[in-house]
Structures are given as structure tokens and as C-alpha cells.
N, C-alpha and C. Protein backbone atom coordinates (compact mmCIF):
# COMPACT_ATOMS: atom_id res chain seq x y z
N UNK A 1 -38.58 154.52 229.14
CA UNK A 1 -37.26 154.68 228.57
C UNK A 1 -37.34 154.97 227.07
N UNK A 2 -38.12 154.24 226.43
CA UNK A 2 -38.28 154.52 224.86
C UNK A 2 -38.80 155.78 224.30
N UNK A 3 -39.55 156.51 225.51
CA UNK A 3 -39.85 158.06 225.27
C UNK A 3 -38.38 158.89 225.38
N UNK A 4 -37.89 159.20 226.31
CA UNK A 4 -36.59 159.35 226.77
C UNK A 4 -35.73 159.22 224.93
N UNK A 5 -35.60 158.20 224.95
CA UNK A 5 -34.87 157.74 223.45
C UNK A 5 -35.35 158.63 222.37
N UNK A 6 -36.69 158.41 222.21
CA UNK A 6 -37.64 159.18 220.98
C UNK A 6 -37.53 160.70 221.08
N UNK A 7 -37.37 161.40 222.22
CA UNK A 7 -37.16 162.78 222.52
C UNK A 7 -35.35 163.11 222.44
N UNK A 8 -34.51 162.43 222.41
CA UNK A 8 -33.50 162.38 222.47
C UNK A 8 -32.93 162.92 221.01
N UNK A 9 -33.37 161.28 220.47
CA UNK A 9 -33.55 161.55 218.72
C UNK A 9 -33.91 162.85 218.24
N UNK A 10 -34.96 162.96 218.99
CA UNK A 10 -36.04 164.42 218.23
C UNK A 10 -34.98 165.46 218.47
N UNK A 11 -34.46 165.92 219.61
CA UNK A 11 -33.88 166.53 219.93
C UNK A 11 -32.10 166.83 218.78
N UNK A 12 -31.76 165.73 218.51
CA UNK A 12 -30.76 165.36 217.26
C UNK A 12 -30.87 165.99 216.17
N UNK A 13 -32.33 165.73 215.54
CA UNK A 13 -32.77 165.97 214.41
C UNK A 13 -33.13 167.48 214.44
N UNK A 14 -33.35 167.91 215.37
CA UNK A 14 -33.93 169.35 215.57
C UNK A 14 -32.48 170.33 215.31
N UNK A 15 -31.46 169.76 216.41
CA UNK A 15 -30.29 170.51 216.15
C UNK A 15 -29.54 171.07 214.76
N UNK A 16 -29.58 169.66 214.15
CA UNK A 16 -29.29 169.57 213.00
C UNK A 16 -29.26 170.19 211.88
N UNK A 17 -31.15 170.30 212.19
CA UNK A 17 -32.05 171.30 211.12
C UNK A 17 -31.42 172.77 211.44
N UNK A 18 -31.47 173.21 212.76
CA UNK A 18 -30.99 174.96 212.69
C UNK A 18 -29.85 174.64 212.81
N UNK A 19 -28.70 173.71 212.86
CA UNK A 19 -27.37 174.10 212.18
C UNK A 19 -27.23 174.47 210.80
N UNK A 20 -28.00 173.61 210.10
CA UNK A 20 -27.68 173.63 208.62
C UNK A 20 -28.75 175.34 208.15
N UNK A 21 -29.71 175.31 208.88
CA UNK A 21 -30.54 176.98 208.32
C UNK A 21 -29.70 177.65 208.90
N UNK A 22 -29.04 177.86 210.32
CA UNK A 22 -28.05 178.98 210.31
C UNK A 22 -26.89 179.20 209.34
N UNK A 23 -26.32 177.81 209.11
CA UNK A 23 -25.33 177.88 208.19
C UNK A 23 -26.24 178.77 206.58
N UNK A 24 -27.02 178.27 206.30
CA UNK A 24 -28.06 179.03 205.14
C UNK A 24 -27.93 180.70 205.24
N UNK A 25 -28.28 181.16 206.34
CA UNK A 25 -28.60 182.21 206.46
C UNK A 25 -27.49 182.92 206.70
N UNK A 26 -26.48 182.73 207.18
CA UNK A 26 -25.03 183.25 207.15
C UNK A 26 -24.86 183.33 205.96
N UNK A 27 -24.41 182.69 204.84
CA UNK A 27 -24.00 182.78 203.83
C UNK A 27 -25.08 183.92 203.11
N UNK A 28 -26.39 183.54 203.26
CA UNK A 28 -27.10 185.21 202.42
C UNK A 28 -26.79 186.03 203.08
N UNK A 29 -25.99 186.56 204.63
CA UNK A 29 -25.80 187.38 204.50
C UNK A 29 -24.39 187.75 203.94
N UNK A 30 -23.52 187.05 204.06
CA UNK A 30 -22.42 187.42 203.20
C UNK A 30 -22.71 187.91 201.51
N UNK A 31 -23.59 187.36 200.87
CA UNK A 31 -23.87 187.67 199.42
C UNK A 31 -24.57 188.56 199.69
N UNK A 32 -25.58 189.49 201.21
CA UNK A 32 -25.95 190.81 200.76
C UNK A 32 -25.31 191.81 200.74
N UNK A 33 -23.80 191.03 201.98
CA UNK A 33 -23.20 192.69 202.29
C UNK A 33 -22.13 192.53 200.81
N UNK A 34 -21.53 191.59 200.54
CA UNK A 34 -21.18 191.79 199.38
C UNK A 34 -21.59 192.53 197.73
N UNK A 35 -23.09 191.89 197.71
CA UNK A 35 -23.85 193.12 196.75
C UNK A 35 -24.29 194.53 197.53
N UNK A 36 -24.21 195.27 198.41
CA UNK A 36 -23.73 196.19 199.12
C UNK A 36 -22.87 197.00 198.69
N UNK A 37 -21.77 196.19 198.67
CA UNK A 37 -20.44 196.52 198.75
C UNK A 37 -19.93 197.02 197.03
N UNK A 38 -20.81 196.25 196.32
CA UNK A 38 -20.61 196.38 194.68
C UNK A 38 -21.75 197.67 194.10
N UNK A 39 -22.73 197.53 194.95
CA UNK A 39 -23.44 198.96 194.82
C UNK A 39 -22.68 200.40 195.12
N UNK A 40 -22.41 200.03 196.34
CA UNK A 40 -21.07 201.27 196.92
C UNK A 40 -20.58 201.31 195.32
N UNK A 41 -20.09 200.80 194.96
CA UNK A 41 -18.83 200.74 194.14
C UNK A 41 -19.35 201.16 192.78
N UNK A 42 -20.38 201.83 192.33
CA UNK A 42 -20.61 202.07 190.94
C UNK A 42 -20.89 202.94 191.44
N UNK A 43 -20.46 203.79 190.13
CA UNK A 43 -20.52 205.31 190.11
C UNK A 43 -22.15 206.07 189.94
N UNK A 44 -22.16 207.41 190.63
CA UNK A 44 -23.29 208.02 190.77
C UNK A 44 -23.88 208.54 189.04
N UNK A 45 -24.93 208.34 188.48
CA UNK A 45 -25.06 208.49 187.50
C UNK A 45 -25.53 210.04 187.24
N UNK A 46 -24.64 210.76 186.25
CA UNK A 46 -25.03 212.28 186.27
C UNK A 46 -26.46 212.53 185.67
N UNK A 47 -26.58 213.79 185.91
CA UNK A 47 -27.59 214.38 185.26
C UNK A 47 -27.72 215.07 184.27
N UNK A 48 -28.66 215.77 184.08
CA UNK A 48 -28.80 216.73 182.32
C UNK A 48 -28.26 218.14 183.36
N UNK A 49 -28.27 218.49 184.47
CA UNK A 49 -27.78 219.51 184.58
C UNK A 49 -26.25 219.44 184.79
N UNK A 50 -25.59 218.34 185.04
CA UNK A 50 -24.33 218.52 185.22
C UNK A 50 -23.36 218.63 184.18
N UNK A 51 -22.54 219.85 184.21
CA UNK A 51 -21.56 220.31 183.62
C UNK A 51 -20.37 220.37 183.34
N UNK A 52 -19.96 219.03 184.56
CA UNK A 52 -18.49 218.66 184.55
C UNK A 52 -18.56 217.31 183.79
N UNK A 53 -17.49 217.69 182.56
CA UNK A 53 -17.01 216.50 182.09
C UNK A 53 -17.82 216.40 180.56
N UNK A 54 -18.53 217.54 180.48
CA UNK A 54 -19.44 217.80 178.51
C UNK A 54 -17.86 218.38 178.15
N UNK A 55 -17.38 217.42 177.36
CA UNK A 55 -16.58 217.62 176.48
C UNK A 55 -16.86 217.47 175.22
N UNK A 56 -18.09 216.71 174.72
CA UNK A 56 -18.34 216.93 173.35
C UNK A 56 -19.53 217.70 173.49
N UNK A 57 -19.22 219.05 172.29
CA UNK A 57 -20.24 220.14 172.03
C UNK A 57 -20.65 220.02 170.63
N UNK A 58 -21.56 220.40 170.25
CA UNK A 58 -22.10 220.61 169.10
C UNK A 58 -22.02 222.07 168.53
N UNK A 59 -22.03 222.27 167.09
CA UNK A 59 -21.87 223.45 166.81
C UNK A 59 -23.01 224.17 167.12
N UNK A 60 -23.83 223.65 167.77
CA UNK A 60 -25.64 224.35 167.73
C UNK A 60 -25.31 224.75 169.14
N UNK A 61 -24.41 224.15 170.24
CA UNK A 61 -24.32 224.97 171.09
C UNK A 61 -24.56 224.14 172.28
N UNK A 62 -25.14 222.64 172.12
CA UNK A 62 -25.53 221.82 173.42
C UNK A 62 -23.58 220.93 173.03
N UNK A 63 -23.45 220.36 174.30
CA UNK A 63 -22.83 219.81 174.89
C UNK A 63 -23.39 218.72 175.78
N UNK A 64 -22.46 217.18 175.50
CA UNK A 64 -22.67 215.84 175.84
C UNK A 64 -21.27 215.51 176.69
N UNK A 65 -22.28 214.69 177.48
CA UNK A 65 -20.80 213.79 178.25
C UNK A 65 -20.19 212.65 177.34
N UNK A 66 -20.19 211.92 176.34
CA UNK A 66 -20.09 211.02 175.43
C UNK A 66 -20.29 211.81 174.03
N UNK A 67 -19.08 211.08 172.89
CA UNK A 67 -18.63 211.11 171.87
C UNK A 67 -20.42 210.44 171.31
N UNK A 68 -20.61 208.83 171.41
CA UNK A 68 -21.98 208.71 171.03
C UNK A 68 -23.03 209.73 171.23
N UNK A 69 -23.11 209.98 172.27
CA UNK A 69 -24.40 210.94 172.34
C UNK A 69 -24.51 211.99 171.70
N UNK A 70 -23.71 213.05 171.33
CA UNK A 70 -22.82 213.63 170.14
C UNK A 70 -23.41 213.44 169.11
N UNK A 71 -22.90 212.31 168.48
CA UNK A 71 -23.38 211.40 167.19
C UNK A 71 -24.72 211.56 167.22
N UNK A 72 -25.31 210.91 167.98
CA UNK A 72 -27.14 210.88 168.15
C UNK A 72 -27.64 211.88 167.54
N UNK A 73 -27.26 213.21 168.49
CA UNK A 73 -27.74 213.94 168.63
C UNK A 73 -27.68 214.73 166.87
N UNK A 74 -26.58 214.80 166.22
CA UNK A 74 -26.07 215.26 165.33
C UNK A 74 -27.31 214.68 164.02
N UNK A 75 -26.62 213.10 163.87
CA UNK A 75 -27.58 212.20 163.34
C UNK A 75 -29.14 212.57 163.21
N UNK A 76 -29.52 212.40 164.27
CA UNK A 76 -31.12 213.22 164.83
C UNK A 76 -31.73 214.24 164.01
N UNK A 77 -31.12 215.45 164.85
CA UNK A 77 -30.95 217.01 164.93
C UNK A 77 -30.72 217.87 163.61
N UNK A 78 -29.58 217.10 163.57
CA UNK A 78 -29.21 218.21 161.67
C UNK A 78 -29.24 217.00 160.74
N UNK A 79 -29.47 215.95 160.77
CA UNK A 79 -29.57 214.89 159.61
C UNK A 79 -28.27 214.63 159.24
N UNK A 80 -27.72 214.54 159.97
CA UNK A 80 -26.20 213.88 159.52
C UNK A 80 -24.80 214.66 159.63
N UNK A 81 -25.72 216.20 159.18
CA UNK A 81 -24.69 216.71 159.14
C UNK A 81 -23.92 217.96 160.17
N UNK A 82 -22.76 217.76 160.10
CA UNK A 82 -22.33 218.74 160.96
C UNK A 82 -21.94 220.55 160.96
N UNK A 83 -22.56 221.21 161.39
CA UNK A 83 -22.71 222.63 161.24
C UNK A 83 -21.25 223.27 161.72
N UNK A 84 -20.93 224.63 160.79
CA UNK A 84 -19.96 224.89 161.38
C UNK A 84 -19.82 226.57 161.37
């Protein structure tokens, strides 16, 4: 009978354990499909060939997607100053 009991127990303790790791493992997957879901969600990052959306040009003739990069480039390039 005291085996019976001891396997019983065991049996308790066992359940227990993969309730609480399933409960574990559910929840990472909710935080992967959620970071998933936030990847989806940021924008595709352009390239040096893309041409939609260079609204700032330089008088030398290149064109930037950003006002900073502009600057940089200016800063850099002609030393400060702007050509016209």
C-alpha cells in the first residue's frame, strides 16, 4: 500500500511540474508572436538606390532622404558651405 501512496504522490508532483512548464511555454509563445507582430510593424529600410521620397538635394546634384543627411553631407563635402 505505501508504494501505491509513494507513486500516487509522484504522480502529483509530476503533474504539477508540466502544468506550471506548459503554463511557461505558452506565455513565450505569446511574447514571440507578439515580437513578430512588432517586426511586421516597422518599416522596410530604403536603400541608396531608392528615389522616392529624396527631397533634400544638394547643389552638387546628390539628393538625401533626410534634412540631416543633407547637413552631413554639405558639412563633409564643401566644408560648410553651401554652393549655388
Amino acid at each position: 500500500m505505501t508504494v501505491i501512496c509513494f507513486d500516487y504522490w509522484q504522480f502529483l508532483v509530476l503533474a504539477n511540474y508540466l502544468i506550471i512548464i506548459n503554463k511557461q511555454m505558452s506565455s513565450e509563445d505569446s511574447r514571440n508572436d507578439q515580437s513578430k507582430k512588432d517586426l511586421e510593424k516597422k518599416r522596410a529600410r530604403r536603400t541608396r538606390k531608392d528615389e522616392d521620397g529624396r527631397d533634400y538635394i544638394c547643389s552638387c546634384g546628390k539628393s538625401y532622404l533626410s534634412y540631416p543627411a543633407l547637413y552631413t553631407h554639405i558639412k563633409t563635402k564643401h566644408d560648410g558651405k553651401v554652393l549655388y
